[in-house]
C-alpha atoms as a PDB file:
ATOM      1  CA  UNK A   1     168.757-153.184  95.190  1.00  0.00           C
ATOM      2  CA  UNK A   2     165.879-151.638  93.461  1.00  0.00           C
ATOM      3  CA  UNK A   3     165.963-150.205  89.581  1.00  0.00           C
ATOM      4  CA  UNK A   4     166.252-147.251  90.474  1.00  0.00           C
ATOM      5  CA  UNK A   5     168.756-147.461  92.843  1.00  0.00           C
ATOM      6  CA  UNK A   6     170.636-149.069  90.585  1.00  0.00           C
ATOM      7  CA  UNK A   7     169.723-146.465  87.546  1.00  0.00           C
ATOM      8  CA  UNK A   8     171.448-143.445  89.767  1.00  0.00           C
ATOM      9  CA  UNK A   9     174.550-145.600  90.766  1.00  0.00           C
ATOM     10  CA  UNK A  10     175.332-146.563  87.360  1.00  0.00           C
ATOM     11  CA  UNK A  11     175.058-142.785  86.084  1.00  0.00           C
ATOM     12  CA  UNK A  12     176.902-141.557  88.747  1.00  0.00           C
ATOM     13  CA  UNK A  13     179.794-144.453  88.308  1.00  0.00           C
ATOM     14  CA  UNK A  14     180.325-143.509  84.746  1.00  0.00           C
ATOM     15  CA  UNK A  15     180.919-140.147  85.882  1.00  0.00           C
ATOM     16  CA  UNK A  16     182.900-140.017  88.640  1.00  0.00           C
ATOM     17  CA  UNK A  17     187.232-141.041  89.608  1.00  0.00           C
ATOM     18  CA  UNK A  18     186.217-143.233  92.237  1.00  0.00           C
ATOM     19  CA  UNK A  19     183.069-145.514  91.212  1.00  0.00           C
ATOM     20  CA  UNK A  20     183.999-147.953  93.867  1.00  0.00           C
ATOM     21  CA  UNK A  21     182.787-145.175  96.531  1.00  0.00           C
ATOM     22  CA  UNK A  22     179.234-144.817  94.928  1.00  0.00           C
ATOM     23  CA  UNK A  23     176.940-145.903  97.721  1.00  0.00           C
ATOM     24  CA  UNK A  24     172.959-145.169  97.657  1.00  0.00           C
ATOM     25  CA  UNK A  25     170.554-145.598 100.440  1.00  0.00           C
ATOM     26  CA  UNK A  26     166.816-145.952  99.505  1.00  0.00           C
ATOM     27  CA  UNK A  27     164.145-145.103 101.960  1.00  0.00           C
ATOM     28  CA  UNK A  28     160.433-144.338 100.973  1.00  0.00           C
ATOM     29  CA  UNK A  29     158.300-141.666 103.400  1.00  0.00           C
ATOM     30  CA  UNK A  30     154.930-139.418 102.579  1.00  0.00           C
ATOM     31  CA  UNK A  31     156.607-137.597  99.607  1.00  0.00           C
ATOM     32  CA  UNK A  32     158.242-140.859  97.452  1.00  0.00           C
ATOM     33  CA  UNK A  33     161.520-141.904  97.478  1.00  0.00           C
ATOM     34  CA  UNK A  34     164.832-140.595  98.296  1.00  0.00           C
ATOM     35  CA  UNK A  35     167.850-141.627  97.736  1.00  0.00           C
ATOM     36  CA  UNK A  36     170.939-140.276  99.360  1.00  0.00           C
ATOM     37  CA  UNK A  37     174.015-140.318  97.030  1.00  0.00           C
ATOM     38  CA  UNK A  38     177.716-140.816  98.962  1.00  0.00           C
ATOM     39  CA  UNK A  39     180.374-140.645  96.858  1.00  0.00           C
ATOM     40  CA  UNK A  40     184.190-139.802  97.342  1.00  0.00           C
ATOM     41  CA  UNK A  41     185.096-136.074  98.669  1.00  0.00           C
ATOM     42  CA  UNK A  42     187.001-135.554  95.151  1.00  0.00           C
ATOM     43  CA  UNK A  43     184.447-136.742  93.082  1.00  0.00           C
ATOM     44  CA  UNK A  44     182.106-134.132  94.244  1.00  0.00           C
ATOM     45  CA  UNK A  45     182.878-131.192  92.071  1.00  0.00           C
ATOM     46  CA  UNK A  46     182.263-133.467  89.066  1.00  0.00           C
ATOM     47  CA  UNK A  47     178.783-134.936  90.354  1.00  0.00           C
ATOM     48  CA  UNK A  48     177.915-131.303  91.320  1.00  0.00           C
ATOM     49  CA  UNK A  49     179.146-129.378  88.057  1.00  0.00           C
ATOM     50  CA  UNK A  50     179.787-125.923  86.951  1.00  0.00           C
ATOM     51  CA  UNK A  51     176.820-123.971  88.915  1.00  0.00           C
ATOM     52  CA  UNK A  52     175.102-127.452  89.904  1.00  0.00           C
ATOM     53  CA  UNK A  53     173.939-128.548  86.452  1.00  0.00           C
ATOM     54  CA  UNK A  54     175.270-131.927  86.339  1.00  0.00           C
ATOM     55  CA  UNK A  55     173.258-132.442  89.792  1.00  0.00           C
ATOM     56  CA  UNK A  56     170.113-130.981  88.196  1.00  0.00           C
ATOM     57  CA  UNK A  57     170.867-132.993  85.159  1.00  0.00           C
ATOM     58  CA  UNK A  58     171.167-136.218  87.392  1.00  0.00           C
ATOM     59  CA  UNK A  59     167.886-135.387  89.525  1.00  0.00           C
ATOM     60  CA  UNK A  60     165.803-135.176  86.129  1.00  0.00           C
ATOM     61  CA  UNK A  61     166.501-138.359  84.780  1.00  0.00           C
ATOM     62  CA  UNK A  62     165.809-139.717  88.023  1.00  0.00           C
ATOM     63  CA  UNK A  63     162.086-137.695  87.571  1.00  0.00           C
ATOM     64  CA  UNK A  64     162.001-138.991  84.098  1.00  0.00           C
ATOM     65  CA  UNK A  65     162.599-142.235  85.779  1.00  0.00           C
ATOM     66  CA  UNK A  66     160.454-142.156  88.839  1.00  0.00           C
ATOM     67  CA  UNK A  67     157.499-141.168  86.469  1.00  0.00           C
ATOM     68  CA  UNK A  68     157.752-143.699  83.832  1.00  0.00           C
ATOM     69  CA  UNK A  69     157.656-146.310  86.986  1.00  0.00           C
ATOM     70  CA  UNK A  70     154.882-143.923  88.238  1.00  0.00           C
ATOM     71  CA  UNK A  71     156.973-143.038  91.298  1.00  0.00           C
ATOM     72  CA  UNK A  72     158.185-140.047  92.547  1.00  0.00           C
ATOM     73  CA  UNK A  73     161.655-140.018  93.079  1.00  0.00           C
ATOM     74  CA  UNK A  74     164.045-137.628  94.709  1.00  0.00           C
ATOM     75  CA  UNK A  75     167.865-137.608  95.148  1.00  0.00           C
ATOM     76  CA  UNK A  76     170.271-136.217  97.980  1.00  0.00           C
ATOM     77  CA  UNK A  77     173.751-135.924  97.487  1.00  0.00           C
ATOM     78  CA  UNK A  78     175.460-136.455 100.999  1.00  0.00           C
ATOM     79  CA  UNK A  79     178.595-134.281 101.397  1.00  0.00           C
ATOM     80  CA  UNK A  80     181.186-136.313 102.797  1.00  0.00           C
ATOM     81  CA  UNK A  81     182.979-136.522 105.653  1.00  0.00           C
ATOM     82  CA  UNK A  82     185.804-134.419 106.150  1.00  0.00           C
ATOM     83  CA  UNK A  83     185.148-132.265 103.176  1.00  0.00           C
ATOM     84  CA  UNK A  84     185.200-128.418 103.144  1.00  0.00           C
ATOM     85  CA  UNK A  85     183.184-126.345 100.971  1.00  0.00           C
ATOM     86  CA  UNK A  86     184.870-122.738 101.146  1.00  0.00           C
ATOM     87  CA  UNK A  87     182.651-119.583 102.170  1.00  0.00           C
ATOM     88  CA  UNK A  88     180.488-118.486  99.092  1.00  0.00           C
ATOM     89  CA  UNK A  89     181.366-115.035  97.870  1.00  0.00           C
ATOM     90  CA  UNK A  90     178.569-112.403  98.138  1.00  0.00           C
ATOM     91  CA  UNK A  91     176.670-112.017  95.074  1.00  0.00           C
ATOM     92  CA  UNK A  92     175.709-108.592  96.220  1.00  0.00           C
ATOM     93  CA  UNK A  93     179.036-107.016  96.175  1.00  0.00           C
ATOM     94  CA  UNK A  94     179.561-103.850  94.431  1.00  0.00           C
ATOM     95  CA  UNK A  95     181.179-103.688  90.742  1.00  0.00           C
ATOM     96  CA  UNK A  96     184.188-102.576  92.245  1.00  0.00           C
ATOM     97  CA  UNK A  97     184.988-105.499  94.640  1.00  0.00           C
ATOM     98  CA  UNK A  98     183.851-108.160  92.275  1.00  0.00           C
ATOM     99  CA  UNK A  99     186.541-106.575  89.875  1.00  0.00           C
ATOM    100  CA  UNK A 100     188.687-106.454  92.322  1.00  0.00           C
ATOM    101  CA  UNK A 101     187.834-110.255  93.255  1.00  0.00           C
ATOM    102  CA  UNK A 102     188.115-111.018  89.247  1.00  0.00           C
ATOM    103  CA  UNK A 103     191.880-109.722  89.345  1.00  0.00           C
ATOM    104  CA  UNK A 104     192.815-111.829  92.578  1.00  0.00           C
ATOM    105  CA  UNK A 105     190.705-114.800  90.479  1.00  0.00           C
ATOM    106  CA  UNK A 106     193.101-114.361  87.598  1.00  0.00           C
ATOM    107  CA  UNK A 107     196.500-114.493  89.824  1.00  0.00           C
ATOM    108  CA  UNK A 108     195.230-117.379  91.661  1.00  0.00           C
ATOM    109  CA  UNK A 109     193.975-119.835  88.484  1.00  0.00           C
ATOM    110  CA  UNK A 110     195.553-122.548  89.775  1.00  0.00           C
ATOM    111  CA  UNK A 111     194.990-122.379  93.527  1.00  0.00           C
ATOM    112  CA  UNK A 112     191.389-122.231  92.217  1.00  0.00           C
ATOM    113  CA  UNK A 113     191.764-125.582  90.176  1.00  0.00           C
ATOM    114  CA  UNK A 114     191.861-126.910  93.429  1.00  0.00           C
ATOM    115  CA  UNK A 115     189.292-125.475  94.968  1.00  0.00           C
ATOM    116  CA  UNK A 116     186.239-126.995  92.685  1.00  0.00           C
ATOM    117  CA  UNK A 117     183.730-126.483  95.076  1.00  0.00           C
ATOM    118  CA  UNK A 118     183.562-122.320  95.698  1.00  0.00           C
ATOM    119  CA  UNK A 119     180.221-121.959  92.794  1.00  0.00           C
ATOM    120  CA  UNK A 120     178.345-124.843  94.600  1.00  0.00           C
ATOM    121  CA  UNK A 121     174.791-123.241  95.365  1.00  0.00           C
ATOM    122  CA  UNK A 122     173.380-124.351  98.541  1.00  0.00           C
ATOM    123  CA  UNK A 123     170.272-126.062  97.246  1.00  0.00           C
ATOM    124  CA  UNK A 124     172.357-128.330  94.727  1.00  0.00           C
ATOM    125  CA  UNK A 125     173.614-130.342  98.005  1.00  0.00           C
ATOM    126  CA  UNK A 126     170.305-130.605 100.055  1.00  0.00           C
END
């Protein structure tokens, strides 16, 4: 296993419920290396984070990494198998509906506990 490699998989381990299911692939093309992060379906919210910054925050150390190793290294997080990432809600809806959609928010607080991954943006998993 290379440094890095190994760099991203102990981050990720201290971070997550389930280190066991950290797995990385490593594969090197044109643009530097990626690595593809797998980790269990319920540890995904927490390796994503509250509008992806834990995931951005991940990817930059491995920059910070990659360039002190003069490297450039990129990261994919690989959403598992069998998980479901909800519909996002339109961020273009009028004042009224997105009040509306704060009121339902507030009934359902714990129905939306469990559903960690609705403010995932699209980029953060690709």
């Amino acid at each position: 296993m290379e440094e890095d490699q190994k760099f991203i998989e102990d981050v990720v381990k201290a971070i997550v419920e389930y280190p066991d299911d950290v797995k990385t692939d490593r594969t090197i093309d044109e643009r530097g290396v990626l690595i593809k992060l797998y980790v269990n379906a319920a540890d995904m919210g927490k390796i994503i984070g509250k509008e992806g910054n834990t995931a951005k925050a991940i990817r930059t150390l491995l920059r910070v990494f990659g360039a002190k190793n003069n490297a450039r290294l990129n990261l994919k997080i690989v959403e598992p198998e069998g998980s479901e990432r909800p519909e996002r809600r339109s961020e273009d809806a009028p004042a009224e509906e997105k009040a509306e959609e704060k009121n339902d928010d507030d009934d359902q607080d714990s129905a939306k506990q469990d559903d960690i991954m609705v403010d995932i943006p699209n980029d953060v998993l690709a």
